[in-house]
C-alpha atoms as a PDB file:
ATOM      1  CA  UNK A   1      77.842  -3.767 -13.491  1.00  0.00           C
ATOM      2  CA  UNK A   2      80.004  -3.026 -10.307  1.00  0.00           C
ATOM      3  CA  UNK A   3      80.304  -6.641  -8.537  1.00  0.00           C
ATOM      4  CA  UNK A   4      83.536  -6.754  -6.668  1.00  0.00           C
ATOM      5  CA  UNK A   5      85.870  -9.417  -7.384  1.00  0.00           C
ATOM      6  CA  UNK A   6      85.558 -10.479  -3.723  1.00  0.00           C
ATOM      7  CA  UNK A   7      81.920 -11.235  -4.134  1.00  0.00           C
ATOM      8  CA  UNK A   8      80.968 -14.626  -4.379  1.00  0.00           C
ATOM      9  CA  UNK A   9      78.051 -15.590  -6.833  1.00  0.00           C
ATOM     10  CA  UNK A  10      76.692 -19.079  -7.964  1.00  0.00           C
ATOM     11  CA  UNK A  11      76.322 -19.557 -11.143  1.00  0.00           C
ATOM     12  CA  UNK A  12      72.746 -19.966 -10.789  1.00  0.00           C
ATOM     13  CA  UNK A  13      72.344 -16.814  -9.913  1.00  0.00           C
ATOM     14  CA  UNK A  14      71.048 -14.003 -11.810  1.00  0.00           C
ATOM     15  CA  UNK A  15      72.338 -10.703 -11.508  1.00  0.00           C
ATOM     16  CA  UNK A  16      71.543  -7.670 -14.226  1.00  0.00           C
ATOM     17  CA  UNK A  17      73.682  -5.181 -16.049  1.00  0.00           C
ATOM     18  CA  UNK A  18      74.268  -2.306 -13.137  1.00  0.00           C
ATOM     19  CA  UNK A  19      73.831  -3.942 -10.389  1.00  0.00           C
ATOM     20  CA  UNK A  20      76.349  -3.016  -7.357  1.00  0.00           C
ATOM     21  CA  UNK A  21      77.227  -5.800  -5.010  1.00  0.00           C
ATOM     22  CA  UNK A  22      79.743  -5.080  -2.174  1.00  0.00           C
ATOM     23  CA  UNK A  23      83.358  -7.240  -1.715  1.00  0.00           C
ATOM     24  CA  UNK A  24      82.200 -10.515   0.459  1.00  0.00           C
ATOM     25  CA  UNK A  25      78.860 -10.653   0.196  1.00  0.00           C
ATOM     26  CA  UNK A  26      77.453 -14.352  -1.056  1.00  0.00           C
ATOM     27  CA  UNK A  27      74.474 -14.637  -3.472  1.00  0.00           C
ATOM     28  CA  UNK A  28      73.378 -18.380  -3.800  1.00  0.00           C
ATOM     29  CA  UNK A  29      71.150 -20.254  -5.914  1.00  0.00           C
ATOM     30  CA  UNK A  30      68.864 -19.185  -8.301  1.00  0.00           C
ATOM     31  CA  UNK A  31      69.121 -15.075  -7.239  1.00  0.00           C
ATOM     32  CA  UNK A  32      67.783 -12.633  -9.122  1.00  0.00           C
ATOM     33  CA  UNK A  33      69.524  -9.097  -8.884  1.00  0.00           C
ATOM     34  CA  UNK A  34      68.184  -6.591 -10.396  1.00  0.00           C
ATOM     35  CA  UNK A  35      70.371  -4.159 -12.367  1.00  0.00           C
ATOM     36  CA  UNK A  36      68.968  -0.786 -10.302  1.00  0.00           C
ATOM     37  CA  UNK A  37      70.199  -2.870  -6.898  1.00  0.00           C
ATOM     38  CA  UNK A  38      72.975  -1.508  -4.396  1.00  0.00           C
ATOM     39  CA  UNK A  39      74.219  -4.263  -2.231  1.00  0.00           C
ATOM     40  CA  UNK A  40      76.486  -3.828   0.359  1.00  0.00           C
ATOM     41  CA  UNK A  41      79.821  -5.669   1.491  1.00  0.00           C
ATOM     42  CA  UNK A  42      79.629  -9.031   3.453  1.00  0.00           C
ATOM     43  CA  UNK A  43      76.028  -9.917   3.040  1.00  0.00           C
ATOM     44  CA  UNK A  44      74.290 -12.940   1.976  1.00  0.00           C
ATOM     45  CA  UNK A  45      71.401 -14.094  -0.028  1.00  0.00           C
ATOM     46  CA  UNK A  46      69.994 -17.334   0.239  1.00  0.00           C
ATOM     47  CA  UNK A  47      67.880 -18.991  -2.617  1.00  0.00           C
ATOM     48  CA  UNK A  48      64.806 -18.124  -4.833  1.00  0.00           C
ATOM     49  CA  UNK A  49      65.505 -14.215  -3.306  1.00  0.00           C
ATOM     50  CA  UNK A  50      64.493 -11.816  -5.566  1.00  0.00           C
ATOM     51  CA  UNK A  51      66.060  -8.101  -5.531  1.00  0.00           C
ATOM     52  CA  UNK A  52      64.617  -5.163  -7.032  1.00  0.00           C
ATOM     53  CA  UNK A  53      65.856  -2.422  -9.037  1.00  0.00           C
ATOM     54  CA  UNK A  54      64.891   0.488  -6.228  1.00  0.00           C
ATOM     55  CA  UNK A  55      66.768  -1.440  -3.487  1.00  0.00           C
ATOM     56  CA  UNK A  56      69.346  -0.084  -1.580  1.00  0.00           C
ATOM     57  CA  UNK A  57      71.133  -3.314   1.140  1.00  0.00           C
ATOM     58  CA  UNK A  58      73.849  -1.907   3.771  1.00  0.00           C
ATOM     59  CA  UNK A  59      75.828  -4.127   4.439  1.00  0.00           C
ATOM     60  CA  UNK A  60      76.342  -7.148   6.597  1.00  0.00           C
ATOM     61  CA  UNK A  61      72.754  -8.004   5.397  1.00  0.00           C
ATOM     62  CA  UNK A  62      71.205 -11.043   5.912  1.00  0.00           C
ATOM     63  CA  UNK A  63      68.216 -12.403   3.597  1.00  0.00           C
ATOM     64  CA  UNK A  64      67.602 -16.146   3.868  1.00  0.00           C
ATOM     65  CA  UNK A  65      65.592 -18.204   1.123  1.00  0.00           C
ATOM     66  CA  UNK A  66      62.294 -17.643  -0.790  1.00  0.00           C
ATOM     67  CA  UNK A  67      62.069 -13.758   0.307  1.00  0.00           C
ATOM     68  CA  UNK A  68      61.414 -10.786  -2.402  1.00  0.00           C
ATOM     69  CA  UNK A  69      62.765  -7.397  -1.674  1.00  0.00           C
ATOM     70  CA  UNK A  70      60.894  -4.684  -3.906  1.00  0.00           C
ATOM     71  CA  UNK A  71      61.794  -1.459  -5.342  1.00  0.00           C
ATOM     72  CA  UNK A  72      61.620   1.271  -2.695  1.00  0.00           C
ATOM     73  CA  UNK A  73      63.176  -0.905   0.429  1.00  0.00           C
ATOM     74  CA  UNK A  74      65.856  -0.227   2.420  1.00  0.00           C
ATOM     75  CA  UNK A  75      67.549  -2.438   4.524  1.00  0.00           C
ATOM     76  CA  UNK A  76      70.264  -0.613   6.231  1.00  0.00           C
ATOM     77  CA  UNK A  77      73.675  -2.750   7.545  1.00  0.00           C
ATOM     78  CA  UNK A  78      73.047  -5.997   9.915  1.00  0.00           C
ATOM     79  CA  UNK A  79      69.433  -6.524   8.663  1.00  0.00           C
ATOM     80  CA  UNK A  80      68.317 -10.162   8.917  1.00  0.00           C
ATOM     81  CA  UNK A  81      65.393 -11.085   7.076  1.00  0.00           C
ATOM     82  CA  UNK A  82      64.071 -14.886   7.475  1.00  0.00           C
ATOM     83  CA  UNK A  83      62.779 -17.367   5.282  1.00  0.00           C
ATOM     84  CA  UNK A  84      59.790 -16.512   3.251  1.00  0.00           C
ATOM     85  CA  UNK A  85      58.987 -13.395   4.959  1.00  0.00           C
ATOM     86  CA  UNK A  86      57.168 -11.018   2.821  1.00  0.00           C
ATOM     87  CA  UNK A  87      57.421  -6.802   1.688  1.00  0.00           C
ATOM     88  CA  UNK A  88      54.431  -5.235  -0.550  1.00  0.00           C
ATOM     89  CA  UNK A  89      54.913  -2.550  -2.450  1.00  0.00           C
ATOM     90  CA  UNK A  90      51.454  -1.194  -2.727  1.00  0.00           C
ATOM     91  CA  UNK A  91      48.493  -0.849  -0.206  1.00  0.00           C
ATOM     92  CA  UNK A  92      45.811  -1.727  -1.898  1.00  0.00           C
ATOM     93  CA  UNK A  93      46.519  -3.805  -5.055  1.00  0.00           C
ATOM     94  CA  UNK A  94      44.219  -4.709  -7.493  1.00  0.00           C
ATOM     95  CA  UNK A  95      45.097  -6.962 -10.547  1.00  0.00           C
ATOM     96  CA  UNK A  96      43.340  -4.765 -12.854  1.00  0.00           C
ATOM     97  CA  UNK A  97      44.440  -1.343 -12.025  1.00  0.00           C
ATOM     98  CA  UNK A  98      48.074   0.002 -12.877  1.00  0.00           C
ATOM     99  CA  UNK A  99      49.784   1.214  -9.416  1.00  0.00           C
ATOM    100  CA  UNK A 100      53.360   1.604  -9.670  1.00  0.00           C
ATOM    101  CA  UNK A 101      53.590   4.856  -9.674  1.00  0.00           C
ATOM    102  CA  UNK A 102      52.277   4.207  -5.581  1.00  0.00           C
ATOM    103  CA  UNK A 103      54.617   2.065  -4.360  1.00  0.00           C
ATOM    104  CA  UNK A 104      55.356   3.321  -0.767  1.00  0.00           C
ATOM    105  CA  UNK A 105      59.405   3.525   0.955  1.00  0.00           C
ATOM    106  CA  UNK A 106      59.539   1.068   3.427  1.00  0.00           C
ATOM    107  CA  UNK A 107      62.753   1.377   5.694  1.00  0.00           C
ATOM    108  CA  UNK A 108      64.303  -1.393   8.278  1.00  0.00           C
ATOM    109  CA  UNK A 109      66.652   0.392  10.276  1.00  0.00           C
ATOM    110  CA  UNK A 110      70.125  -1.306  11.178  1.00  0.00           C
ATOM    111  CA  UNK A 111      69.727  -4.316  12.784  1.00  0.00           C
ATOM    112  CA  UNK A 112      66.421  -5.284  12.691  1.00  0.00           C
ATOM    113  CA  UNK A 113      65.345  -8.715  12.773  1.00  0.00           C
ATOM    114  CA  UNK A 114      62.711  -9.399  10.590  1.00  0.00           C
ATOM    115  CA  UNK A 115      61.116 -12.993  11.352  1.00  0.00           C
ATOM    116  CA  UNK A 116      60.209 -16.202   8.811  1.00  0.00           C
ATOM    117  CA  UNK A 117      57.007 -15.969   7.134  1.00  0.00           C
ATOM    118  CA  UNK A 118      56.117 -12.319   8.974  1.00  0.00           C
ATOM    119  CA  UNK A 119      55.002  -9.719   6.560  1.00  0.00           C
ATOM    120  CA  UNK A 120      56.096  -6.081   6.503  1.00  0.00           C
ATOM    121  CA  UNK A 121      53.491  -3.930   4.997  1.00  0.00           C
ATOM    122  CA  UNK A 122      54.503  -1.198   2.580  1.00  0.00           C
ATOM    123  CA  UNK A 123      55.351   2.404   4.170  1.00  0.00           C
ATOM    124  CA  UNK A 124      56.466   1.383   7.389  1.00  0.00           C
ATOM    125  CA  UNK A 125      59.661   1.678   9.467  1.00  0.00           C
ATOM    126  CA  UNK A 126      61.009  -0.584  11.667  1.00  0.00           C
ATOM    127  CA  UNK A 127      63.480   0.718  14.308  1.00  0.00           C
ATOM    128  CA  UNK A 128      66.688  -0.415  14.983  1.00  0.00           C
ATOM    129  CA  UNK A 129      67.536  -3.583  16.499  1.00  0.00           C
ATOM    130  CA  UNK A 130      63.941  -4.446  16.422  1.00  0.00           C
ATOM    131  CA  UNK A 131      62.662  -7.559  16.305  1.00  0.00           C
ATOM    132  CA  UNK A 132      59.611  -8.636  14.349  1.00  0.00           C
ATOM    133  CA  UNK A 133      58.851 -12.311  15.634  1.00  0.00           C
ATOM    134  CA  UNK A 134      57.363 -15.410  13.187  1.00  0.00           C
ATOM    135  CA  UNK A 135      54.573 -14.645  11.338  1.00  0.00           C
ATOM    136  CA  UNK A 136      53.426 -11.333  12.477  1.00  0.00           C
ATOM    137  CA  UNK A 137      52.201  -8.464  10.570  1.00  0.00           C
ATOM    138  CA  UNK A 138      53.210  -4.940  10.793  1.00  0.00           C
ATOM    139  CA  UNK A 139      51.042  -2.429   9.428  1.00  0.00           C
ATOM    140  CA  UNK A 140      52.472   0.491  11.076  1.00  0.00           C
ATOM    141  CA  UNK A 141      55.901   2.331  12.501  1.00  0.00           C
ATOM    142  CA  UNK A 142      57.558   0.184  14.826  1.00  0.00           C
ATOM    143  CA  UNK A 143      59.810   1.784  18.006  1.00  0.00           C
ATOM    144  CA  UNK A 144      63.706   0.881  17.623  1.00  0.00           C
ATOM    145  CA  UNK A 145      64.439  -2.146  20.305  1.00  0.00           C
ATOM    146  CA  UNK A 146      60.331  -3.518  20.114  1.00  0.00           C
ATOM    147  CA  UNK A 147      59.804  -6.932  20.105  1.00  0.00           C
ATOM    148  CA  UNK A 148      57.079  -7.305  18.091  1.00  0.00           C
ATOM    149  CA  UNK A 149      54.384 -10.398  17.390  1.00  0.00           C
ATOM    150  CA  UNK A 150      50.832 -11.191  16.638  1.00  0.00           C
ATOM    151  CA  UNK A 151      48.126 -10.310  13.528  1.00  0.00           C
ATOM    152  CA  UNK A 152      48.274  -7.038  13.437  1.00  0.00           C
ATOM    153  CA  UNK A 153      51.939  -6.981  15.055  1.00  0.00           C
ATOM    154  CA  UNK A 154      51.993  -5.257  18.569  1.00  0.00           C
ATOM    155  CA  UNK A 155      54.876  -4.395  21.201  1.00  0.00           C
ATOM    156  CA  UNK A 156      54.999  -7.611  23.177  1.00  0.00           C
ATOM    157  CA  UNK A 157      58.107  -6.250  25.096  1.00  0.00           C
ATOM    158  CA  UNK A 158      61.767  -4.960  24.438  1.00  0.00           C
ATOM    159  CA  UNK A 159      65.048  -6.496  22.445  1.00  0.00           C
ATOM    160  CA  UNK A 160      68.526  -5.674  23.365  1.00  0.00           C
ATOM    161  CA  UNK A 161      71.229  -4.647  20.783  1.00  0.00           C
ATOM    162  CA  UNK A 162      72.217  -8.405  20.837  1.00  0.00           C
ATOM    163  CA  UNK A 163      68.463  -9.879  20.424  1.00  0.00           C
ATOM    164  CA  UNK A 164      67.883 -10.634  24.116  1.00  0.00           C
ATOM    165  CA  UNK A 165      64.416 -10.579  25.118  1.00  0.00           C
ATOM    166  CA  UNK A 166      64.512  -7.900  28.247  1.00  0.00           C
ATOM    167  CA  UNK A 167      62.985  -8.442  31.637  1.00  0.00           C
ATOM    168  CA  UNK A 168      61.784  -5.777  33.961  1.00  0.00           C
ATOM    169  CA  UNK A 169      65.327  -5.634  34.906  1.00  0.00           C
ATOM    170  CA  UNK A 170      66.261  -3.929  31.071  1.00  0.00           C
ATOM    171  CA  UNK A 171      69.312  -5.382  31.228  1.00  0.00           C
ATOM    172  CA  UNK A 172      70.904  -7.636  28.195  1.00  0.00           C
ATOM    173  CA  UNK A 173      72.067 -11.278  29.756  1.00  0.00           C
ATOM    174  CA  UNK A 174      74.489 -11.482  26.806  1.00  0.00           C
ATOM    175  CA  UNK A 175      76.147  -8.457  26.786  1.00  0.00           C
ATOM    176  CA  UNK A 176      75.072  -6.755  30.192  1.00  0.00           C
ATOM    177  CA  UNK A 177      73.815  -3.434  28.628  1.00  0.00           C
ATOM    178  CA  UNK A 178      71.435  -1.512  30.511  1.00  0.00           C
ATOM    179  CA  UNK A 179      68.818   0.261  28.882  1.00  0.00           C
ATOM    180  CA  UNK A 180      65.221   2.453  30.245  1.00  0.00           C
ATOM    181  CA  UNK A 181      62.096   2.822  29.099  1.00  0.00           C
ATOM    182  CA  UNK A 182      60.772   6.839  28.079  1.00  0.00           C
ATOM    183  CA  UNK A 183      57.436   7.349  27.171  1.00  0.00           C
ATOM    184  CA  UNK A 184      57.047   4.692  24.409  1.00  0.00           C
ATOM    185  CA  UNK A 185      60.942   4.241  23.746  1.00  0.00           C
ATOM    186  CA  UNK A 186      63.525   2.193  24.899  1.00  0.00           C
ATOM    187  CA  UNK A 187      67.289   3.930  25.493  1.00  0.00           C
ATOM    188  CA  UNK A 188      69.940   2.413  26.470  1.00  0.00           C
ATOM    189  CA  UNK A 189      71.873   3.858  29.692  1.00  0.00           C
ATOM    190  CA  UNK A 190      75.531   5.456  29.573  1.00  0.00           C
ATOM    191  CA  UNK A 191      77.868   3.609  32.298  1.00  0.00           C
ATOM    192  CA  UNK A 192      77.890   4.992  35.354  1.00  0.00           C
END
């Protein structure tokens, strides 16, 4: 097991033989780690979360309670994921019939925001600095910077680097970043 001596885990928490966990990242009550995992530095993990052995977590990762990350994700660094949202591993399950040997790579690209109780279905990306909003559903690629809400999840508008919700104006109230949209894409603008 590689957990660094700066990482901080309850002793509720599970975490297998092999496992790598980065220096400051927290895992709290009742975690399971799976020995395949590779965590990165200064993340957290809030209760009941389960990690998988085909995981790979950049780092600054955030995964609050009651949320199950299966083999073949990848959350790359300042990933938040919220409570109880949801990843499958496999399209079409069936109880009866054996399918991991289908499971599909599902990627959130840095800085995604991943809302409570949304679901991400297997084989998708999701851009980064995304954000997927409460309860939606995605089912398919989603553009980096989307906001993105509803059953199936569509683009309901564009997110800043900081999380802002953009106006027509495309520029960040927090931070004051400009940005364009091309074709289906949103880029942000050099200074002038």
């Amino acid at each position: 097991m590689s957990v660094s001596d700066q990482a901080v885990i309850h002793s509720t928490a599970i975490v297998d033989s092999g496992a790598e966990i980065g220096a400051g990242t927290h895992v709290w009550h009742w975690v399971h780690i799976c020995g395949g995992a590779r965590i990165g530095r200064d993340g957290s993990f809030g209760q009941n979360v389960f990690v998988g052995n085909r995981v790979v977590i950049g780092d600054r990762v955030k995964v609050q309670n009651n949320v199950s990350i299966y083999d073949n994700v990848t959350l790359e660094d300042d990933v938040f994921c919220g409570p109880s949202m949801v990843f499958t591993n496999v399209y079409n399950p069936r109880a009866h019939v054996s399918r991991k040997d289908e499971y599909r790579d599902t990627r959130i690209c840095r800085g995604a925001t991943l809302g409570a109780n949304c679901t991400i279905v297997c084989g998708v990306t999701v851009g980064a600095y995304a954000l997927v909003g409460a309860g939606a559903v995605v089912t398919r690629d989603v553009p980096p910077h989307a906001l993105m809400a509803g059953v199936p999840a569509r683009r309901m508008g564009w997110v800043s680097h900081a999380g802002e919700i953009l106006d027509e104006t495309l520029v960040c109230p927090r931070e004051g970043r400009r940005y364009r949209v091309e074709g289906d894409y949103l880029e942000e603008l050099a200074d002038v």
